[in-house]
Protein backbone atom coordinates (compact mmCIF):
# COMPACT_ATOMS: atom_id res chain seq x y z
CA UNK A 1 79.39 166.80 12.39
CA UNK A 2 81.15 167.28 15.73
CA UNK A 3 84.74 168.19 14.10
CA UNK A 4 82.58 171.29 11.96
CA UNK A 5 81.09 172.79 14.91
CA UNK A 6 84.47 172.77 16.56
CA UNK A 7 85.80 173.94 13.71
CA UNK A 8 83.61 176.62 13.87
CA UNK A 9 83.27 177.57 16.76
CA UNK A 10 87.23 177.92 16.77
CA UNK A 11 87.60 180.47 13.81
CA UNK A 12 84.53 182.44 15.69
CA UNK A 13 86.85 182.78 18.86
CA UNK A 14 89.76 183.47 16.24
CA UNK A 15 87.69 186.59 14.63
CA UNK A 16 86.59 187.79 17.87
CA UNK A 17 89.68 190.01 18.38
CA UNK A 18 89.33 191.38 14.65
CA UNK A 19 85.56 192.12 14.73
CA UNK A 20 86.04 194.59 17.76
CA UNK A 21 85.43 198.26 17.90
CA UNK A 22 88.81 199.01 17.30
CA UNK A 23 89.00 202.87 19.22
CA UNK A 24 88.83 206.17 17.34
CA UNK A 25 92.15 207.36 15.83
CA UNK A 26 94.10 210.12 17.89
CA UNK A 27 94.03 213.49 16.25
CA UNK A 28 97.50 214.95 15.65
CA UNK A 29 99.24 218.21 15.05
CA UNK A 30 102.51 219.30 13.87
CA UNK A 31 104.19 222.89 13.36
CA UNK A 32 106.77 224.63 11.85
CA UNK A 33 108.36 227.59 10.23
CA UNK A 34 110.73 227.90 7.56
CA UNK A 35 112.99 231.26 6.31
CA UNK A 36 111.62 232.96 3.19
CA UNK A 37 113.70 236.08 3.31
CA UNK A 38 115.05 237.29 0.00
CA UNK A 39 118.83 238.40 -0.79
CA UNK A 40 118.59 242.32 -0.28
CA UNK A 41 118.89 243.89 -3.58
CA UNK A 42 115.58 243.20 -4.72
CA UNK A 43 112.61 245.37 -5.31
CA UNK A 44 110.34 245.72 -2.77
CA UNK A 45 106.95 245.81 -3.98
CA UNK A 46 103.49 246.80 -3.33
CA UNK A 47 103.24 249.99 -3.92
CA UNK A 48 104.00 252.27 -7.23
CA UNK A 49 107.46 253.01 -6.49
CA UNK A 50 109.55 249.70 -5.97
CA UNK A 51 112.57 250.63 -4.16
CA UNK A 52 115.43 247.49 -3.78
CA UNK A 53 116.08 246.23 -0.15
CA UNK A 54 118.62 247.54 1.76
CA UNK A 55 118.00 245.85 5.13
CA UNK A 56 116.64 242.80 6.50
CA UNK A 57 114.49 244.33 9.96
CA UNK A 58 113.09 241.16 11.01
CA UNK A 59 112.95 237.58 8.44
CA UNK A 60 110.11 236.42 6.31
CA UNK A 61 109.09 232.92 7.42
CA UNK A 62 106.61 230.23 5.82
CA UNK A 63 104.35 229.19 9.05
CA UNK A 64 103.31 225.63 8.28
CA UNK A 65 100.96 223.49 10.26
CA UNK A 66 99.92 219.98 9.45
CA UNK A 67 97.01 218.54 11.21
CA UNK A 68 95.91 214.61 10.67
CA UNK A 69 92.52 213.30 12.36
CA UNK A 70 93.52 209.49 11.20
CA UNK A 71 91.83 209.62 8.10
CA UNK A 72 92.61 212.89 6.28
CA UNK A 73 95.56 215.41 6.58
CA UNK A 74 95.73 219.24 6.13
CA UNK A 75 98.37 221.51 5.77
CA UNK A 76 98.08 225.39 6.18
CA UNK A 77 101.02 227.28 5.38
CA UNK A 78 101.03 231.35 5.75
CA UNK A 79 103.58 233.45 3.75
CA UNK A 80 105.12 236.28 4.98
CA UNK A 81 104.89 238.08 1.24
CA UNK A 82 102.66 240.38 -0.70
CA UNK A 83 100.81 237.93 -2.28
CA UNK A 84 100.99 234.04 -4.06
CA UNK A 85 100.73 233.28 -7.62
CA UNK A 86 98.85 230.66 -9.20
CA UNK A 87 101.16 228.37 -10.63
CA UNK A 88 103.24 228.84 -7.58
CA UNK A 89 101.23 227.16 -5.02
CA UNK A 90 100.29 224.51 -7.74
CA UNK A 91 103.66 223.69 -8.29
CA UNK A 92 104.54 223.85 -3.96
CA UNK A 93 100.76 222.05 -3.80
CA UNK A 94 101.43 219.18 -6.10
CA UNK A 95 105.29 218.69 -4.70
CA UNK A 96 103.73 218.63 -0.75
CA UNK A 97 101.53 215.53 -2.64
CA UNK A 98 104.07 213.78 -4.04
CA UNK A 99 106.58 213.87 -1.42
CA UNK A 100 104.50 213.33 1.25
CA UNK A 101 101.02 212.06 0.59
CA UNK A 102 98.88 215.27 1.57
CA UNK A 103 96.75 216.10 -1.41
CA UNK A 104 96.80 218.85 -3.07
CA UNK A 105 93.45 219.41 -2.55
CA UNK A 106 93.83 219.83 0.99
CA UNK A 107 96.79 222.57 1.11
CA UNK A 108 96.04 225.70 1.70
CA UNK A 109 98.56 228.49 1.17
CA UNK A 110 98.21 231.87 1.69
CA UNK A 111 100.22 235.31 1.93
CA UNK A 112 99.71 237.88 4.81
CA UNK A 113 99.93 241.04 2.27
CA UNK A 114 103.55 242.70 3.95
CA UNK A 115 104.15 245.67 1.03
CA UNK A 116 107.96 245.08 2.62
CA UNK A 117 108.54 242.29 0.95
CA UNK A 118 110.33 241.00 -2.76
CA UNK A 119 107.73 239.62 -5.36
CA UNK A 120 108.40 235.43 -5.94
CA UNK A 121 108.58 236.65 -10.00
CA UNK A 122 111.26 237.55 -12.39
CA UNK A 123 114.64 237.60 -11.78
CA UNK A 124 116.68 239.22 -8.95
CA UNK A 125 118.82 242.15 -10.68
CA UNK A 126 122.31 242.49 -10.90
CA UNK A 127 124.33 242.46 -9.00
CA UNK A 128 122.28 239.51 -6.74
CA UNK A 129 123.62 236.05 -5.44
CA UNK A 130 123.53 233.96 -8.17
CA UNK A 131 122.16 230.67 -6.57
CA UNK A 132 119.26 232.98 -5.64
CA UNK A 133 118.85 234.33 -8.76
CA UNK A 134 115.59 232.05 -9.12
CA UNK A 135 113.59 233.59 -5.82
CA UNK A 136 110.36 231.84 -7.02
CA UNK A 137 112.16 228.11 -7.00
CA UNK A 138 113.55 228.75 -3.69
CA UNK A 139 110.17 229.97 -2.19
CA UNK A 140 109.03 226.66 -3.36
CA UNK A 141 111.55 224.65 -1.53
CA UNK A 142 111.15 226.48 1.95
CA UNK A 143 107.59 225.87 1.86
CA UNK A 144 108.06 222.44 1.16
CA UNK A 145 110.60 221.86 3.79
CA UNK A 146 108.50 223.60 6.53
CA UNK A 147 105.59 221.69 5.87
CA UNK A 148 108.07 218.17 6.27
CA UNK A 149 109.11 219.94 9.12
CA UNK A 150 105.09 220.40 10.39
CA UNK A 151 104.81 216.46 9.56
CA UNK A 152 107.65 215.11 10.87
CA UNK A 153 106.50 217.05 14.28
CA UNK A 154 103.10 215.64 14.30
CA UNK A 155 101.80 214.07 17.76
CA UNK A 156 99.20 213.79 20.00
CA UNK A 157 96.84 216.99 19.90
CA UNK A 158 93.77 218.91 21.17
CA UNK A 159 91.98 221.39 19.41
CA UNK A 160 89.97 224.93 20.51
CA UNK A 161 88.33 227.12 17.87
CA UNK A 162 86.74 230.40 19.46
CA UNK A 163 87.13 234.61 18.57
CA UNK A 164 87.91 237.70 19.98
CA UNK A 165 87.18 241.24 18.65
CA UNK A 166 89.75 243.89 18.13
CA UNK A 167 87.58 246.77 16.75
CA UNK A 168 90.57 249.94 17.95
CA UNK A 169 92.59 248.84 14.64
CA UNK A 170 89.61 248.37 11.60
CA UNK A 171 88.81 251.36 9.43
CA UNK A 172 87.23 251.70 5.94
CA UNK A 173 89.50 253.01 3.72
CA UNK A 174 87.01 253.53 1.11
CA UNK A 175 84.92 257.04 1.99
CA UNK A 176 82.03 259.14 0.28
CA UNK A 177 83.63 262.86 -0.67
CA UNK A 178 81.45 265.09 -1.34
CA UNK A 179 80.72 266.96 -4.93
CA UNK A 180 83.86 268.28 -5.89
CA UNK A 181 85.95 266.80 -2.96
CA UNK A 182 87.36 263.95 -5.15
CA UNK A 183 90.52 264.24 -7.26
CA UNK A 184 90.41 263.09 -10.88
CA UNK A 185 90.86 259.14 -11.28
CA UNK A 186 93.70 258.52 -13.53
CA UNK A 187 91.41 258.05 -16.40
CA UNK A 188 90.07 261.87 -16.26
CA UNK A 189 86.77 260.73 -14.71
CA UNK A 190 85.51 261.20 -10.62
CA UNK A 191 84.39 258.73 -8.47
CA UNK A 192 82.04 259.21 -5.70
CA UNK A 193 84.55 257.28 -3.56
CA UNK A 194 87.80 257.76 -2.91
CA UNK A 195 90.36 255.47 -1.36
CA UNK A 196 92.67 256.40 1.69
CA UNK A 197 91.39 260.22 1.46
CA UNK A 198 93.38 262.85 3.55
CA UNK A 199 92.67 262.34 7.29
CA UNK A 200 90.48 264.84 8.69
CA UNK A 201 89.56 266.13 5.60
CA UNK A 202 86.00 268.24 5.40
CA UNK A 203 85.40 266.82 2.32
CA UNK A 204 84.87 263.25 3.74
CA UNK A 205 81.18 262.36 4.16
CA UNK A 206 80.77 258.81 5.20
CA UNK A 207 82.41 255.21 4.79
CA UNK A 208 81.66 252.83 2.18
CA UNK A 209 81.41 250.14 3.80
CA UNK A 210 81.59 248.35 7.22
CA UNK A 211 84.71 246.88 9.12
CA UNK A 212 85.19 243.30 10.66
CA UNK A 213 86.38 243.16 13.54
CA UNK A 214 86.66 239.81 14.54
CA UNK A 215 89.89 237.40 15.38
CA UNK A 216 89.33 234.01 14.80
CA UNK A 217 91.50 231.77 16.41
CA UNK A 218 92.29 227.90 16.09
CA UNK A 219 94.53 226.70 18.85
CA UNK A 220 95.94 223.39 19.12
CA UNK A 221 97.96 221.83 22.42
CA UNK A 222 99.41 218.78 23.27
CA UNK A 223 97.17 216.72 26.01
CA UNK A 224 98.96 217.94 28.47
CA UNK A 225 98.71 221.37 27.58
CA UNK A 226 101.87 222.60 25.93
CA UNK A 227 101.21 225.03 22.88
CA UNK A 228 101.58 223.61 19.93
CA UNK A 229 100.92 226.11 17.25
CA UNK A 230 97.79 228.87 17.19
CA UNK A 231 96.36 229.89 13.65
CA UNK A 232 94.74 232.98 13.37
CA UNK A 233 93.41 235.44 11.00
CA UNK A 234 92.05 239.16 11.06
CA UNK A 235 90.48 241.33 8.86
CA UNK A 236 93.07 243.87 8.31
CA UNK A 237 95.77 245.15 5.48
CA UNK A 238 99.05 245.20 6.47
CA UNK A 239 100.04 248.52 8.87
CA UNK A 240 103.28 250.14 7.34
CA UNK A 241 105.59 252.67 8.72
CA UNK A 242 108.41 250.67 7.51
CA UNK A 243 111.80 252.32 6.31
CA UNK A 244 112.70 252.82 2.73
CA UNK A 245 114.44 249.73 1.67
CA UNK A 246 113.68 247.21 4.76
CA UNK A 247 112.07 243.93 3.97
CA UNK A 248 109.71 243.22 7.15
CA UNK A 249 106.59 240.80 7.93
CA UNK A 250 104.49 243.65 8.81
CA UNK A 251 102.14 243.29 11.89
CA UNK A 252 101.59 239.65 11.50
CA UNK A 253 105.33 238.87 12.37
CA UNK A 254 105.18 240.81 15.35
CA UNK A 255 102.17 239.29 16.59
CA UNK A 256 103.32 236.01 15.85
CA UNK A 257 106.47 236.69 17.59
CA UNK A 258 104.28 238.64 20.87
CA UNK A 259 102.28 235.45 21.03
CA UNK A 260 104.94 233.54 21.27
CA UNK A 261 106.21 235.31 23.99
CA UNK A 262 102.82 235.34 26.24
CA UNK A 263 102.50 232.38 26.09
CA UNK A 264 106.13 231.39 27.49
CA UNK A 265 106.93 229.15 25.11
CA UNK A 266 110.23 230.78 23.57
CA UNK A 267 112.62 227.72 24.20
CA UNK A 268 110.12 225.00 23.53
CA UNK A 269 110.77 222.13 21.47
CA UNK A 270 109.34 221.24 19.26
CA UNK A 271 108.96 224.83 18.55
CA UNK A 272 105.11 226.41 18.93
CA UNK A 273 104.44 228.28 16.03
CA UNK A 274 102.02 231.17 15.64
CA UNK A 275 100.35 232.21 12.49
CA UNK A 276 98.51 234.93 11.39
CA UNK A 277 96.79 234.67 7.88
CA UNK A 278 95.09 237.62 6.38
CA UNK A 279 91.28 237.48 6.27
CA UNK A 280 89.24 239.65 3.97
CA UNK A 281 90.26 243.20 3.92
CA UNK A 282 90.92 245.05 1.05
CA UNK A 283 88.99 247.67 2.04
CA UNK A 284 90.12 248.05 5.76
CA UNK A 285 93.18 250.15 6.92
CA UNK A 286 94.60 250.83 10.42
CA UNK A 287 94.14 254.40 9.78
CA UNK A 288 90.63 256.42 11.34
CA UNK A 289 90.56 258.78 8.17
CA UNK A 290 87.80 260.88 10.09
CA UNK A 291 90.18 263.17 12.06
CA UNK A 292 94.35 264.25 11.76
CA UNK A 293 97.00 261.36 12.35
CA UNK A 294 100.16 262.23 14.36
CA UNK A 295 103.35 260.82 12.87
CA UNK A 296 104.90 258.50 14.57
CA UNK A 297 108.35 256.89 14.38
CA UNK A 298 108.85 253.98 11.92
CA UNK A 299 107.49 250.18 13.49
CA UNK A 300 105.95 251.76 16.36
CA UNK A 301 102.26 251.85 14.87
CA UNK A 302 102.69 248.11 13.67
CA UNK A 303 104.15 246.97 17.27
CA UNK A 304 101.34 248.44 19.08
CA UNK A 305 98.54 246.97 16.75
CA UNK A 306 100.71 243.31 16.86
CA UNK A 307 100.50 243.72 20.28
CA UNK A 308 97.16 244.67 21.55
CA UNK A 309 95.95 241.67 19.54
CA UNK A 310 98.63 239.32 20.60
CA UNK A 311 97.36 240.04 24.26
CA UNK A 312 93.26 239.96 23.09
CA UNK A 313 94.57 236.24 21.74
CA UNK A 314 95.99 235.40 24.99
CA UNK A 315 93.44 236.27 27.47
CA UNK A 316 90.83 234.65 25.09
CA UNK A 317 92.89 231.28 24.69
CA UNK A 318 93.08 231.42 29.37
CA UNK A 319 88.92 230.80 28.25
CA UNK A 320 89.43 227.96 25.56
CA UNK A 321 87.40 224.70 25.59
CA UNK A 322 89.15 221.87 23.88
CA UNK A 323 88.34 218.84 22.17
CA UNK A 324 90.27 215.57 21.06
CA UNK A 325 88.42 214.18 18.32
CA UNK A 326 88.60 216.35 15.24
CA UNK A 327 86.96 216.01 11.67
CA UNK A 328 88.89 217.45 9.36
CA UNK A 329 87.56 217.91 5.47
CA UNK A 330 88.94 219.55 2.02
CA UNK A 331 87.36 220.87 -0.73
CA UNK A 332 89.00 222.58 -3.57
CA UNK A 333 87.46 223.48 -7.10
CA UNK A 334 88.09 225.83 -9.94
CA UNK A 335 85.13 228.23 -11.15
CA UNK A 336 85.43 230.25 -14.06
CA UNK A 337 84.89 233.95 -14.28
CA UNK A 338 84.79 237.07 -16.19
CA UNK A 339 88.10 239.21 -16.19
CA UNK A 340 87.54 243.07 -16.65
CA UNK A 341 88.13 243.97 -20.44
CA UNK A 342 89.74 247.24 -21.79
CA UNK A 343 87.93 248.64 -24.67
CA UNK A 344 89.23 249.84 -27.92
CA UNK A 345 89.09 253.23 -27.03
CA UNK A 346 90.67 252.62 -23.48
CA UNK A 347 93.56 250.80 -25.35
CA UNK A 348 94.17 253.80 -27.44
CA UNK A 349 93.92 256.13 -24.79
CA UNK A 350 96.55 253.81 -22.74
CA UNK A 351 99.00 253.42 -25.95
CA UNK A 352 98.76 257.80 -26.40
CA UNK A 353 99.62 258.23 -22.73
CA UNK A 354 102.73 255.95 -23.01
CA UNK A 355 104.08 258.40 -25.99
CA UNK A 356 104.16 261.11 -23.20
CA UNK A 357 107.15 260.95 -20.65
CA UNK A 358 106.85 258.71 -17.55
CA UNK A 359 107.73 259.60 -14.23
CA UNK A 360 110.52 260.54 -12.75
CA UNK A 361 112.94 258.24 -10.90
CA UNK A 362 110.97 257.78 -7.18
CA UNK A 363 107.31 259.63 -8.23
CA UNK A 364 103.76 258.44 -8.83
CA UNK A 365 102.17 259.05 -12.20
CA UNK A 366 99.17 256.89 -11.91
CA UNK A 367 98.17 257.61 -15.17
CA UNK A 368 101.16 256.59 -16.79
CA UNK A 369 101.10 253.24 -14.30
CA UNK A 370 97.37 252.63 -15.64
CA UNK A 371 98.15 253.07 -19.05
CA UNK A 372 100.85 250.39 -18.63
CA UNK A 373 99.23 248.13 -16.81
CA UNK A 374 95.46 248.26 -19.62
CA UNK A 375 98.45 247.80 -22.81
CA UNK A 376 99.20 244.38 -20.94
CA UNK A 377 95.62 243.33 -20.43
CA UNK A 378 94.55 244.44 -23.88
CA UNK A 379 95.70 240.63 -25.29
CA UNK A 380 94.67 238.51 -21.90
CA UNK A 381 92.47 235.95 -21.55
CA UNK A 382 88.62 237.38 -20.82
CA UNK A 383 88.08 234.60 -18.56
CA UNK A 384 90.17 232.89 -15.90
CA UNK A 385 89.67 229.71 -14.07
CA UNK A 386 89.64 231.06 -9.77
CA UNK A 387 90.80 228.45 -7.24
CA UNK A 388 88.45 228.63 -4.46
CA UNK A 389 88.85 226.28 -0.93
CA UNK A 390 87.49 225.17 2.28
CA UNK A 391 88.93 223.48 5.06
CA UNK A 392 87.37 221.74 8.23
CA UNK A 393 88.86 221.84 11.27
CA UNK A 394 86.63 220.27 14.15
CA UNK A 395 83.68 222.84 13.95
CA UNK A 396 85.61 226.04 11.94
CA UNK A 397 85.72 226.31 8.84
CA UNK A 398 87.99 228.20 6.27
CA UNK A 399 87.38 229.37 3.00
CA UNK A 400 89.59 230.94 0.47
CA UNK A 401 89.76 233.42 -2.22
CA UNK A 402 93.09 234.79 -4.53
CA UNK A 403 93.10 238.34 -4.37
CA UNK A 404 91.71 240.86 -2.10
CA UNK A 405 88.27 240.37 -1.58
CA UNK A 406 86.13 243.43 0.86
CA UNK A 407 85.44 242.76 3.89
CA UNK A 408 81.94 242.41 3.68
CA UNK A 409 82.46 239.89 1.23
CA UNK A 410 83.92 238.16 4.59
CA UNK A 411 81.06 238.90 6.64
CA UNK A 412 78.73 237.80 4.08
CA UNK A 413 80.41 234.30 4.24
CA UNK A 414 80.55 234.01 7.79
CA UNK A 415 76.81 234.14 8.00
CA UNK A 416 76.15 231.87 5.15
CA UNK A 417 78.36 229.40 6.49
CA UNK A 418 76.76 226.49 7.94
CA UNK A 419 79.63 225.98 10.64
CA UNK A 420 81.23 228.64 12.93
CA UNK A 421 83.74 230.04 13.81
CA UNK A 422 83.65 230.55 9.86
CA UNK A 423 86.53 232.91 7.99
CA UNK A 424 87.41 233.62 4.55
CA UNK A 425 91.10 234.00 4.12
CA UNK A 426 92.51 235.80 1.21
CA UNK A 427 95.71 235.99 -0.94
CA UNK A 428 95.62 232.27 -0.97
CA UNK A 429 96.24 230.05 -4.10
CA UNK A 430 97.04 233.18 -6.21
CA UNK A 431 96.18 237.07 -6.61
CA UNK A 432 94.37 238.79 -9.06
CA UNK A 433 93.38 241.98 -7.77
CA UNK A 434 90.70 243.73 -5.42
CA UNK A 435 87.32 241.24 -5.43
CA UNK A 436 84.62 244.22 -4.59
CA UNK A 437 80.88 243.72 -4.43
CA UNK A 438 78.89 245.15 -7.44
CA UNK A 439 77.71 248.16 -5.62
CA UNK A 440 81.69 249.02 -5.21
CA UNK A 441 81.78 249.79 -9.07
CA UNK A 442 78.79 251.97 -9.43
CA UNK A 443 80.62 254.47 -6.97
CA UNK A 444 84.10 253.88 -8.03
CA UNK A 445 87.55 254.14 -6.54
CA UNK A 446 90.87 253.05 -6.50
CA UNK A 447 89.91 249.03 -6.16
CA UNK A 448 87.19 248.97 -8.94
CA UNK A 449 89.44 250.73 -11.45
CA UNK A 450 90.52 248.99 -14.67
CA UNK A 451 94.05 247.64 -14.09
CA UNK A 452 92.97 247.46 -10.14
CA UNK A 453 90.15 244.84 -9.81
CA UNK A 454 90.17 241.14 -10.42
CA UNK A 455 87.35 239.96 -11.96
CA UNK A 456 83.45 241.52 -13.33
CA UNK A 457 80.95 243.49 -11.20
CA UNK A 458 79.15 240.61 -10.23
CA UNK A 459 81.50 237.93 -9.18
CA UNK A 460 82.00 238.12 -5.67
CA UNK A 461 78.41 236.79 -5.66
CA UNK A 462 79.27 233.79 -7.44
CA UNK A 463 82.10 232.65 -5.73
CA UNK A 464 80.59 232.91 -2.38
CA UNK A 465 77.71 230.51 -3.40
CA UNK A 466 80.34 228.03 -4.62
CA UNK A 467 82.38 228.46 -1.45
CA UNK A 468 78.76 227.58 0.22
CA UNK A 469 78.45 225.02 -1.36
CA UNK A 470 81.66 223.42 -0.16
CA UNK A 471 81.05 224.22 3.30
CA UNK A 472 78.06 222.23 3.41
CA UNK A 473 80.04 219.44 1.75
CA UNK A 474 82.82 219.68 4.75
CA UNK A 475 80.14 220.13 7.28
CA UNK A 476 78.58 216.81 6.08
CA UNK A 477 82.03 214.43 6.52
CA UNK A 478 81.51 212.51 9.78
């Protein structure tokens, strides 16, 4: 009887150690950035006319940061491109998985919408580099490397999620003409709205639809304070007034890059990295359409909008409360919705058009484009499955939608969101077109036209109740 209670009362003094609170896990964070450019002599695209590259003005980057609370890991990467294609990030989604344990599920990549950029489809032409003949598989690889490169770096970290508002740079583009003000759609019919109108027009009446103006920022530091990396995002298409033939990163490189540089930390190492993802905006343009536009000289428009916000950034981050335990969360699901059909007599009227001469070398027949564009989707699919995410980070959350969605789609989901700052981030996981609210297609335009839009009248509704959904998932992970 004595040699049991000794016995026992030995393996309890053994277990002690094990049974304590053992203390909560250090939350980490790890950044990097990883060259994207394309060899020149491909098209640039984005816009009707795809002229091929003539000169690099400034590198295209993937901005990768990892973050890991002890339990789960994210990694957010932000292209400097047009736009991401499904099977692209699932293919870069399900490598980052198998080669180094982040799940799929909890990658989120994104493009910042540069139209100075070459598309990660099709083949370079002649006469390109042949080892980058294949742009899409070397996309791949670069994203996968940076976000090694974003692990690898991962260390000690504190996080602070908080806004700023930059209201001089967000305008409609979308405006109410009034009768007879509006030129002829390319299907013959007029819309009561019309996209990027003539500035200063007196046929403009009102906008159709509000602006967001807010910057929301997630900064992470070391405990000591060095910068690690900031992530930011902000409602706004990409600002232009780029050359003929240069490939550039639009605005969002030169903030990234004027961050940087207020913040001192140039020579750092490991590197800070800025990022700048593009939230809901494809309705928003840097251009006040209400009154006459001077010219101005190519890249000095996108400097001084990169700029102003660069320095908003900076005096809010002097403000910044942060935290070192963070939750982070993933959620990532498919929902299936209705594509935009052509009809018979659509079909025909694109097939007649395209027995007419095109355009000429460098002009815009939109008709023409239209009736190219409604042959192809005469034998797609009539339903598509749409990847739709959210991310956690500490308090923020981040949701996700391929294509352009409006910005009030945006502001919509940052007041349904159960946790703040909330954003919805777009062009990630793949692109298929505008994403306007219902209302959009009674009055028309540029976005809601067949060819231009992504999905039915009505779906913009039901993927912000899904992304909801999520959110209150993520918001419930302790």
């Amino acid at each position: 009887m004595k040699s049991s209670l000794l016995a026992l009362v030995a393996c309890s003094l053994i277990a002690t150690p094990l049974c304590a609170a053992e203390p909560a896990p250090r939350f980490r964070a790890g950044a990097a950035t990883s060259v994207i450019t394309p060899p020149l002599g491909r098209p640039i695209v984005g816009n009707f006319i795809a002229p091929l590259s003539t000169n690099v003005h400034d590198e295209l980057h993937a901005r990768c940061l990892v973050l890991d609370d002890g339990r789960t890991k994210l990694a957010l990467v932000v292209l400097d491109l047009l736009g991401t294609e499904v099977g692209m990030c699932a293919e870069t989604r399900g490598l980052i998985e198998k080669q180094l344990g982040i799940p799929a599920s909890n990658v989120l990549i994104s493009a910042v919408h540069t139209h100075s950029a070459s598309s990660t489809g099709g083949k370079a032409p002649a006469p390109a580099e042949p080892e980058y003949e294949d742009y899409r598989a070397f996309v791949v690889q670069r994203i996968v490397d940076g976000v090694r490169s974003a692990a690898n770096r991962l260390r000690p970290a504190q996080l602070a999620c908080l806004t700023t508002e930059a209201p001089e740079h967000v305008f409609n583009r979308r405006w109410f003409v009034k009768p007879g003000g509006a030129r002829p759609n390319p299907f013959g019919c007029i819309d009561q709205v019309q996209t990027n109108p003539s500035a200063g027009s007196p046929n403009l009446v009102k906008p159709a639809g509000p602006t967001d103006s807010t910057v929301t920022i997630l900064a992470l530091r070391e405990p000591d304070g060095r910068p690690i990396a900031v992530y930011s995002t902000y409602s706004l298409h990409y600002v232009g007034g780029v050359p003929k033939g240069d490939i550039s990163a639009d605005y969002y490189g030169v903030y990234c890059a004027e961050l940087k540089s207020l913040l001192g930390a140039e020579d750092q190492d490991p590197p800070f990295v800025a990022l700048m993802a593009n939230a809901s905006s494809g309705d928003v343009t840097s251009t006040d359409r209400s009154r006459p536009q001077p010219k101005q000289e190519p890249y000095v428009k996108m400097r001084g909008v990169a700029g102003n916000v660069a320095r908003k950034v900076h005096t809010a981050l002097a403000e910044a409360v942060y935290q070192d335990h963070v939750t982070l969360a993933a959620r990532f699901r498919e929902r299936t919705i209705a594509r935009p059909m052509p009809t018979a007599e659509r079909v025909a009227w694109a097939k007649e058009r395209l027995t007419k001469p095109g355009p000429k070398p460098d002009q815009v027949d939109l008709s023409w484009s239209y009736a190219q564009r409604i042959t192809g989707m005469a034998t797609r699919e009539a339903q598509v499955s749409v990847p739709l995410q959210v991310l956690r980070i500490g308090p923020a959350c981040i949701g996700t939608m391929p294509g352009e969605p409006f910005c009030e789609i945006g502001l919509e989901f940052r007041q349904r969101a159960a946790m703040q700052p909330a954003v919805l981030v777009e062009w990630a996981h793949g692109g298929f077109g505008y994403i306007p609210t219902a209302k959009h297609f009674e009055w028309g335009g540029y976005e809601t036209w067949l060819g231009s839009c992504a999905f039915e009248p009505h779906a913009s509704e039901k993927l912000l109740d899904t992304l909801v959904e999520m959110v209150a998932e993520v918001r419930d992970v302790k």
